[in-house]
Protein backbone atom coordinates (compact mmCIF):
# COMPACT_ATOMS: atom_id res chain seq x y z
CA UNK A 1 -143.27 86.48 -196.74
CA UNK A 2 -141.57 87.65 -193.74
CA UNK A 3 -144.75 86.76 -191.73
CA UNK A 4 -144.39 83.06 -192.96
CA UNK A 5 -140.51 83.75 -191.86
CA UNK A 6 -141.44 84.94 -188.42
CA UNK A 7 -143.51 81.72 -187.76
CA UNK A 8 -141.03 79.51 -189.13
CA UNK A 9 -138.04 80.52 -187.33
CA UNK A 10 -140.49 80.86 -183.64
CA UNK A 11 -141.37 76.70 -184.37
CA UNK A 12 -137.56 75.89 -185.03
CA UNK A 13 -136.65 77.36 -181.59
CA UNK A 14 -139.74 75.74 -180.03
CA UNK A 15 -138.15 72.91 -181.44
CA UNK A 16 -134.93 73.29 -180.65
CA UNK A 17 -135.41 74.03 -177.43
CA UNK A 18 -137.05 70.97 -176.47
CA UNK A 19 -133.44 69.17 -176.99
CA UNK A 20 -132.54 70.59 -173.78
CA UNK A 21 -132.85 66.81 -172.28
CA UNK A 22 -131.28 64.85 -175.76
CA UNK A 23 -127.55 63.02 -175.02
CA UNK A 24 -124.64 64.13 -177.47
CA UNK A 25 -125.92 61.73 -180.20
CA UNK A 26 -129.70 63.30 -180.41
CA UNK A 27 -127.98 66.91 -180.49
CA UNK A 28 -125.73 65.87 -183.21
CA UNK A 29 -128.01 64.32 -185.63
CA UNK A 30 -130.79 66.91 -184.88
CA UNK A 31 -128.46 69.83 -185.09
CA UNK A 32 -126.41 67.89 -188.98
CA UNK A 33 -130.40 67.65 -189.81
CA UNK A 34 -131.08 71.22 -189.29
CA UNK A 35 -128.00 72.59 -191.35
CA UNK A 36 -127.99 70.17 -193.87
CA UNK A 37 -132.28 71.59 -194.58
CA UNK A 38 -131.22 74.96 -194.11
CA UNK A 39 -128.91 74.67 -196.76
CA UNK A 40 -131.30 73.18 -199.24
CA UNK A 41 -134.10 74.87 -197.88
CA UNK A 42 -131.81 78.15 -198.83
CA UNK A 43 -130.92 76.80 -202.05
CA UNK A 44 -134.64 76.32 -203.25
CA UNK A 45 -135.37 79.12 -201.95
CA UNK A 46 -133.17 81.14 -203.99
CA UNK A 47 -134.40 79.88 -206.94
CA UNK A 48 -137.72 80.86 -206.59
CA UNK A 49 -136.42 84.72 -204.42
CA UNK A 50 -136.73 83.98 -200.72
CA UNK A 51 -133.81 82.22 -199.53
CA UNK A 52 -134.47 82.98 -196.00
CA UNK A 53 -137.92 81.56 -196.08
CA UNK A 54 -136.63 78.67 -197.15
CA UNK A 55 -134.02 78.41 -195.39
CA UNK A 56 -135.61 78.50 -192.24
CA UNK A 57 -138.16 76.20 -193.57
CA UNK A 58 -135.62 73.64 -194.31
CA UNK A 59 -133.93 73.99 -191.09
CA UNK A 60 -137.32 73.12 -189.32
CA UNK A 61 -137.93 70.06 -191.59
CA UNK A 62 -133.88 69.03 -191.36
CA UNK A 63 -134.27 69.38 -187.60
CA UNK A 64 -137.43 67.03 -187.39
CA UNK A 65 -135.79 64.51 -190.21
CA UNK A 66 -132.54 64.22 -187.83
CA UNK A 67 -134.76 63.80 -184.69
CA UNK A 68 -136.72 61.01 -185.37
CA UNK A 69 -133.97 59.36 -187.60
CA UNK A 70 -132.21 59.42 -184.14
CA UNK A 71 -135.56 58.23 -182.62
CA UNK A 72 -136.05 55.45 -184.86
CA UNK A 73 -131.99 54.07 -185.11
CA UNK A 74 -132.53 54.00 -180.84
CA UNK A 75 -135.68 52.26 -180.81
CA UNK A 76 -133.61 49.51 -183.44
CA UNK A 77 -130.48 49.36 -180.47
CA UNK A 78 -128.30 51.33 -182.57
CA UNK A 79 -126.81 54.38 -181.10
């Protein structure tokens, strides 16, 4: 488990750190992404005893969700 944990949390700051070059909008809708699957992610996690794992997990897959929803809305000439 905390393997799995370890490896998570080392992709989401990959991840993260490859918004160095986003504007304001990218950074907010990756970062809103990230909390609102870390959240779940804990949530779910709970209920089956490892919050953290799936907390994490949920931030990495909230973080991707809110970087290409941000991706796709700019490629449509939205904001």
């Amino acid at each position: 488990m905390r393997k799995t944990a370890v490896i998570t949390l080392a992709a989401a700051s990959i991840t993260l750190a490859g918004c160095a070059g986003f504007d304001n909008t990218s950074v907010k809708r990756t970062g809103v992404g990230a909390g609102v699957g870390a959240a779940s992610g804990a949530i779910i996690g709970a209920m089956t005893g490892s919050a953290g794992t799936g907390a994490a997990v949920g931030a990495v897959v909230g973080a991707t969700g809110g970087y290409l929803y941000d991706q796709v809305s700019k490629d449509q000439g939205g904001k």
